[in-house]
N, C-alpha and C. Protein backbone atom coordinates (compact mmCIF):
# COMPACT_ATOMS: atom_id res chain seq x y z
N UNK A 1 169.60 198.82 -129.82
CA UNK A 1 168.49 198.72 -128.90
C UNK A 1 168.79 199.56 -127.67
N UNK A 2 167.59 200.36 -127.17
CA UNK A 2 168.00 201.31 -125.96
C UNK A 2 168.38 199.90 -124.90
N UNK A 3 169.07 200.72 -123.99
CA UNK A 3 169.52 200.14 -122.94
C UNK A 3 169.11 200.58 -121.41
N UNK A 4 168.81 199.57 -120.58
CA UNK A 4 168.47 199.80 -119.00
C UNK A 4 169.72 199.78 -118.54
N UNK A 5 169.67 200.21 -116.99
CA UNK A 5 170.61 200.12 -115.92
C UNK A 5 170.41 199.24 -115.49
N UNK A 6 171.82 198.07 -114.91
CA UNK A 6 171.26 197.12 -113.96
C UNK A 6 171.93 197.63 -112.57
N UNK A 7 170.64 197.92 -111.30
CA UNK A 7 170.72 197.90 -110.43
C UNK A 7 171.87 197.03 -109.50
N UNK A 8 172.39 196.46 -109.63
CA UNK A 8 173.35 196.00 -108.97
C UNK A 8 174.80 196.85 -109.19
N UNK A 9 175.11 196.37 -110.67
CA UNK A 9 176.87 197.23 -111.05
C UNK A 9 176.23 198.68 -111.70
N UNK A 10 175.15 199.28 -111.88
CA UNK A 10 174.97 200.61 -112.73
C UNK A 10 176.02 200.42 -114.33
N UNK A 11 175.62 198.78 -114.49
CA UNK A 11 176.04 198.83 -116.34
C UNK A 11 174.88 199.15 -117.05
N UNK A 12 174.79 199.41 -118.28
CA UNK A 12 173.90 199.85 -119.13
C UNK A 12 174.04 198.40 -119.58
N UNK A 13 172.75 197.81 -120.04
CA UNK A 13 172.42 196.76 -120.72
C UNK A 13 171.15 196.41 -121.32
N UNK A 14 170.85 195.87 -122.57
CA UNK A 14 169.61 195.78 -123.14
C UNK A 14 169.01 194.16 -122.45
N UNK A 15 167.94 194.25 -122.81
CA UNK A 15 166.57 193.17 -122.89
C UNK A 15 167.25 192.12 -123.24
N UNK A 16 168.06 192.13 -124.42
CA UNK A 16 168.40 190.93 -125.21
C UNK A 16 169.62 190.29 -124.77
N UNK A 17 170.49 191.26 -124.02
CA UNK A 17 171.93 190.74 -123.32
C UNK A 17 171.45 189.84 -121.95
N UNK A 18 170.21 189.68 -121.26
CA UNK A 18 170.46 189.29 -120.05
C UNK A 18 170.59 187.48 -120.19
N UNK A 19 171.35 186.74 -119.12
CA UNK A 19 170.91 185.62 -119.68
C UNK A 19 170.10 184.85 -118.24
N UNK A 20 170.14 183.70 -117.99
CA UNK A 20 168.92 183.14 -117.29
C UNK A 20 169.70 182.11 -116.35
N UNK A 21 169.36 181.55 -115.40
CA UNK A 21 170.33 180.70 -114.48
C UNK A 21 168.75 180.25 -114.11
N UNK A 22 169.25 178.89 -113.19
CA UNK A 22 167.95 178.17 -112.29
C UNK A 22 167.90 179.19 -111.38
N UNK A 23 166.62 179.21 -110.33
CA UNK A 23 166.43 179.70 -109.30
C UNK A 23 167.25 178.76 -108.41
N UNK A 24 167.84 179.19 -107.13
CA UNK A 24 168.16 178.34 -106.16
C UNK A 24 167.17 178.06 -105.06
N UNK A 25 166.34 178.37 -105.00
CA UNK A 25 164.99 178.40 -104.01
C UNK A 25 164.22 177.58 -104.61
N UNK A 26 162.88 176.73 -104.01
CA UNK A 26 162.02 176.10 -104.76
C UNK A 26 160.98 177.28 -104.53
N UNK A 27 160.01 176.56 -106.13
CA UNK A 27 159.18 177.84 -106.27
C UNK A 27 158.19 177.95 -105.12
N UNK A 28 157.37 178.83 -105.22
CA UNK A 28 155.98 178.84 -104.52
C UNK A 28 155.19 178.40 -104.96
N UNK A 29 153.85 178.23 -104.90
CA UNK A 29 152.56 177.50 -105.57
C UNK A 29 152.42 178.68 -106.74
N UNK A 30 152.54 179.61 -107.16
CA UNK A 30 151.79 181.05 -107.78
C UNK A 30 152.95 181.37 -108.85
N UNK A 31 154.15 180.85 -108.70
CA UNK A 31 155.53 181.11 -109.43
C UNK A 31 155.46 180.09 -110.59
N UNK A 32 155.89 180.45 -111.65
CA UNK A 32 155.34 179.46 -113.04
C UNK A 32 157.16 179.12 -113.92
N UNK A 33 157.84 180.31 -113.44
CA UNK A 33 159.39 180.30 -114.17
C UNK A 33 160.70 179.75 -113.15
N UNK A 34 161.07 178.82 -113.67
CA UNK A 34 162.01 178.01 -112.81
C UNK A 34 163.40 179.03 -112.99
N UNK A 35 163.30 179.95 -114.15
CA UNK A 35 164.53 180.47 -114.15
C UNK A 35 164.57 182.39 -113.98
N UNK A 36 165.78 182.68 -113.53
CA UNK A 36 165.45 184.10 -113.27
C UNK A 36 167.18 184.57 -113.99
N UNK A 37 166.19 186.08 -114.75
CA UNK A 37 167.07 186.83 -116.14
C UNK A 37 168.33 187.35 -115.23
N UNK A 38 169.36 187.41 -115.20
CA UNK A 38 170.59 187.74 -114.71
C UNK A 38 171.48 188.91 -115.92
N UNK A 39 171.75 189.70 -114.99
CA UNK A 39 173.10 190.64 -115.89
C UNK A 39 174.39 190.00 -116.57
N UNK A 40 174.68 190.92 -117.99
CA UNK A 40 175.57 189.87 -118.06
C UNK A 40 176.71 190.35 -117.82
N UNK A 41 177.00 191.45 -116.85
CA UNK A 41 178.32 192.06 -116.47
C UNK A 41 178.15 191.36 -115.13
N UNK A 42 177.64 191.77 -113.84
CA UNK A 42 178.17 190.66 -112.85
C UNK A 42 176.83 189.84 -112.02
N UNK A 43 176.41 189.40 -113.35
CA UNK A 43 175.17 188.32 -112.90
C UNK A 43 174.11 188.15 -111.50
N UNK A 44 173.64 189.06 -111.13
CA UNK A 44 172.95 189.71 -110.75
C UNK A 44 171.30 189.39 -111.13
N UNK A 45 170.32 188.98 -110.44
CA UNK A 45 169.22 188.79 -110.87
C UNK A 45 168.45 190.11 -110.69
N UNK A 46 167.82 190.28 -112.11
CA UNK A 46 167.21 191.45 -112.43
C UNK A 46 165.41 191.06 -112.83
N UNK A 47 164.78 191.76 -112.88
CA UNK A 47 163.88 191.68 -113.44
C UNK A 47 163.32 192.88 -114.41
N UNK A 48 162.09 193.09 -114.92
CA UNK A 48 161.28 194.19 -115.87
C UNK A 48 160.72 194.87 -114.79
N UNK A 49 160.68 196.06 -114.45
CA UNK A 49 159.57 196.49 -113.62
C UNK A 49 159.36 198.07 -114.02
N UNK A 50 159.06 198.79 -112.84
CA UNK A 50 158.53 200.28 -112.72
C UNK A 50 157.32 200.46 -113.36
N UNK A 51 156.93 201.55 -113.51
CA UNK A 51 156.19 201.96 -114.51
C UNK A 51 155.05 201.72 -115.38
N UNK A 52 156.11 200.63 -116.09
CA UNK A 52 156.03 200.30 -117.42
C UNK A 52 154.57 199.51 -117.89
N UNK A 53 154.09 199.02 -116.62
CA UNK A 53 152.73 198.00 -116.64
C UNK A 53 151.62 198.67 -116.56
N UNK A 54 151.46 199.56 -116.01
CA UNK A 54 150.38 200.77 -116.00
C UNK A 54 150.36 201.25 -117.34
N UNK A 55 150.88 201.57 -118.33
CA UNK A 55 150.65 202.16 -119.60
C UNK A 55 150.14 200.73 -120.39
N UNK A 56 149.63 199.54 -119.82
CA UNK A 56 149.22 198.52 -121.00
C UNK A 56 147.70 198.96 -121.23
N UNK A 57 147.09 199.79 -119.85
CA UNK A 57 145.99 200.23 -119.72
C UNK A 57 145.45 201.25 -121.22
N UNK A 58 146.19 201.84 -122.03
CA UNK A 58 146.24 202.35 -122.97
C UNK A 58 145.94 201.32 -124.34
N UNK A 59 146.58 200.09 -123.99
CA UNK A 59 146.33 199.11 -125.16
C UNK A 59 145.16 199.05 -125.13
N UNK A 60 143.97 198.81 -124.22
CA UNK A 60 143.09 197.88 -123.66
C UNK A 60 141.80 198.49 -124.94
N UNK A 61 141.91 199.93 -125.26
CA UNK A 61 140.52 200.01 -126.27
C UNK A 61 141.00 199.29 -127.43
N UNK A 62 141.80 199.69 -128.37
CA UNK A 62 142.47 198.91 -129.42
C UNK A 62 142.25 197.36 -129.19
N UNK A 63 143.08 196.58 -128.20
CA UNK A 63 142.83 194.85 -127.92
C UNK A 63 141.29 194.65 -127.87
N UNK A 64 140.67 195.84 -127.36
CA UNK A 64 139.10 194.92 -127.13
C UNK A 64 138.39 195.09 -128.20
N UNK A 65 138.78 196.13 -129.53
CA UNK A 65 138.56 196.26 -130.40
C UNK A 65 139.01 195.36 -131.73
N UNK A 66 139.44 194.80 -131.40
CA UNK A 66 140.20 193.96 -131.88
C UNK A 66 139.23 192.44 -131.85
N UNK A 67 139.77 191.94 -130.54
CA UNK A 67 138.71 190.49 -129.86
C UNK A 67 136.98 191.17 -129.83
N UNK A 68 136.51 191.80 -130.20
CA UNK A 68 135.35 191.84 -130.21
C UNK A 68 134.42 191.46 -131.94
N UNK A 69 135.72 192.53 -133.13
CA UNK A 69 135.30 192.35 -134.43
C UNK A 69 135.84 190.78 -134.54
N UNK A 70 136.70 190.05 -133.79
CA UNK A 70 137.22 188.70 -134.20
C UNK A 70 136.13 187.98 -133.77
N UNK A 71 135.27 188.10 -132.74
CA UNK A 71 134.88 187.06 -132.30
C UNK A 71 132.89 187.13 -132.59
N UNK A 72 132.39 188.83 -132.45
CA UNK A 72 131.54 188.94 -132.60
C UNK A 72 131.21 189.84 -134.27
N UNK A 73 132.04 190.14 -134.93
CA UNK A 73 131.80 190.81 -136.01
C UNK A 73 131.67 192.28 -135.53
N UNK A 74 131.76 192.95 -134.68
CA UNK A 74 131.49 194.10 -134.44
C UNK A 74 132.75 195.26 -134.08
N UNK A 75 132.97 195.93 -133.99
CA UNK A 75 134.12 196.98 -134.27
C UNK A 75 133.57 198.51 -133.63
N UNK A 76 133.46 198.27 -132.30
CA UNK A 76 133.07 199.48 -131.91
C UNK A 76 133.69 200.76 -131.89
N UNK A 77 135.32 200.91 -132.04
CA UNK A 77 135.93 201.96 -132.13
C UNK A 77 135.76 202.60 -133.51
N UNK A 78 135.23 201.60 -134.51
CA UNK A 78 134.82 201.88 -135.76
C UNK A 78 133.51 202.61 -136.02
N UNK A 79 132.66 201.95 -134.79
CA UNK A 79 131.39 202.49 -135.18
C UNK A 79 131.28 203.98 -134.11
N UNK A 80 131.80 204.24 -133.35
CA UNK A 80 132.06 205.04 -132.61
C UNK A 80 132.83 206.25 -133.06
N UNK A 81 133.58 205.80 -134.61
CA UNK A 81 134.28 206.51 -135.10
C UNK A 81 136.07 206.97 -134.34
N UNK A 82 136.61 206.13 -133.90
CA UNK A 82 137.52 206.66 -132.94
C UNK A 82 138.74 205.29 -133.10
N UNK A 83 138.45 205.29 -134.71
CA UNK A 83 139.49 204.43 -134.73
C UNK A 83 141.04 204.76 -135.00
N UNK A 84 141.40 205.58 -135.22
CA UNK A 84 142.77 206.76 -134.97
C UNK A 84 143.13 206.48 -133.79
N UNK A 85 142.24 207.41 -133.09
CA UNK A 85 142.36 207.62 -131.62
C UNK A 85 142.92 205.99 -130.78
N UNK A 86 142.08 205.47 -130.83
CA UNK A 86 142.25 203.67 -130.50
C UNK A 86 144.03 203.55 -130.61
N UNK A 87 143.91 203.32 -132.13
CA UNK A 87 145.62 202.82 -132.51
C UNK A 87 146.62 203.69 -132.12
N UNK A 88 146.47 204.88 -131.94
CA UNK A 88 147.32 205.96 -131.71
C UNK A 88 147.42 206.01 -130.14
N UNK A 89 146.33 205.30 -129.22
CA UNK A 89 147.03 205.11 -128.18
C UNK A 89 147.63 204.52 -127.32
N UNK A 90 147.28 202.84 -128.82
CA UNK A 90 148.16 201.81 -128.66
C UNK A 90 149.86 202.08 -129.36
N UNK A 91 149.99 202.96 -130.13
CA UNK A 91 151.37 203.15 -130.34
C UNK A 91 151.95 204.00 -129.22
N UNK A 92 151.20 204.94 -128.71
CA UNK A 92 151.96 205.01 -127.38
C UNK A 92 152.09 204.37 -126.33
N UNK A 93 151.60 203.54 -125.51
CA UNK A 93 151.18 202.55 -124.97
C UNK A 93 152.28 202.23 -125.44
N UNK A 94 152.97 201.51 -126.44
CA UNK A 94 154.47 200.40 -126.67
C UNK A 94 155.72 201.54 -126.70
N UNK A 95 155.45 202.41 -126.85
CA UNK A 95 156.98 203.47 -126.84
C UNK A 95 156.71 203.88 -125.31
N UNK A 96 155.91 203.91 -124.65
CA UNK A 96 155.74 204.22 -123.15
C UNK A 96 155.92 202.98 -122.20
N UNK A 97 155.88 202.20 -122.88
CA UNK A 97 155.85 200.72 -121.92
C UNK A 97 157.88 200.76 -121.68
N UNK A 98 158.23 201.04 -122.98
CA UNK A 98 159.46 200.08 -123.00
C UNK A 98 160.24 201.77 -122.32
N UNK A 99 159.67 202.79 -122.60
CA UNK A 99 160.44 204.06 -122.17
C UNK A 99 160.63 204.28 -120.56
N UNK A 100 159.40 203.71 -119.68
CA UNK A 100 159.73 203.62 -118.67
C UNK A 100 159.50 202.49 -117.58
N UNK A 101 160.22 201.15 -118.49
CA UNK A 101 160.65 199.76 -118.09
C UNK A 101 162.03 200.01 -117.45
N UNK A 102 162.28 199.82 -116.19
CA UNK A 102 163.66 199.81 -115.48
C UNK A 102 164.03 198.34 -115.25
N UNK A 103 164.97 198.09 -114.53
CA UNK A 103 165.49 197.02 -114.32
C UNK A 103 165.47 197.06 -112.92
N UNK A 104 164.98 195.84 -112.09
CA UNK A 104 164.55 196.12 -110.79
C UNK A 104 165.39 194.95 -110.22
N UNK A 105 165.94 194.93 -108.50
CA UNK A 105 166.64 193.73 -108.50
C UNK A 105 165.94 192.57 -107.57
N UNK A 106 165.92 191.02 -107.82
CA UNK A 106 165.43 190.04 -107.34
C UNK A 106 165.89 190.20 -105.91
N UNK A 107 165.03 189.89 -105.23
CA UNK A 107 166.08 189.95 -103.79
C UNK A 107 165.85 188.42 -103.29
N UNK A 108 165.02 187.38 -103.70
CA UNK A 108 164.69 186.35 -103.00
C UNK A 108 165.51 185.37 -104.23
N UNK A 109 166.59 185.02 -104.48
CA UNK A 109 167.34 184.18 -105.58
C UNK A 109 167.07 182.69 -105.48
């Protein structure tokens, strides 16, 4: 699995190595995760960021194409003819999401 930098030590580490500790702060009203992803070289709270959230905008014809034939029978990228196009810019959309996902650091622990 490719690997991020974690901002704190500059180790290389994947998605799947980080592990999770309580927050020491109580949450805010708007905060839903009691726990925050930590490095597992010198534990360090990291998060997903950069980039990477702006390219979901690419999913969005494909998903609505999707919830529209599910819910109303209809398939407009189909009838529009642009159903290639659609999926093809949902496969970039996921190799672009994860290509420029960095590792960003928590500052409020």
């Amino acid at each position: 699995m490719l690997e991020k930098i974690c901002p704190w030590c500059s180790e290389p580490a994947s998605v799947n190595q980080l592990g999770r500790r309580p927050l020491q702060k109580s949450l805010k009203w708007y905060q839903f995760s009691r726990n925050v992803q930590v490095c597992p070289y010198c534990a360090g709270p990291v998060k997903l960021g950069g980039k990477a959230a702006w390219f979901m905008v690419l999913a969005l014809p494909a998903f609505l194409s999707f919830l529209t034939e599910a819910f109303i029978g209809f398939n407009f990228l189909e009838a529009m003819g642009t159903t290639t196009i659609g999926w093809a810019l949902f496969a970039i959309d996921c190799a672009a999401a994860y290509y420029f996902a960095v590792f960003e650091k928590v500052e409020n622990r």
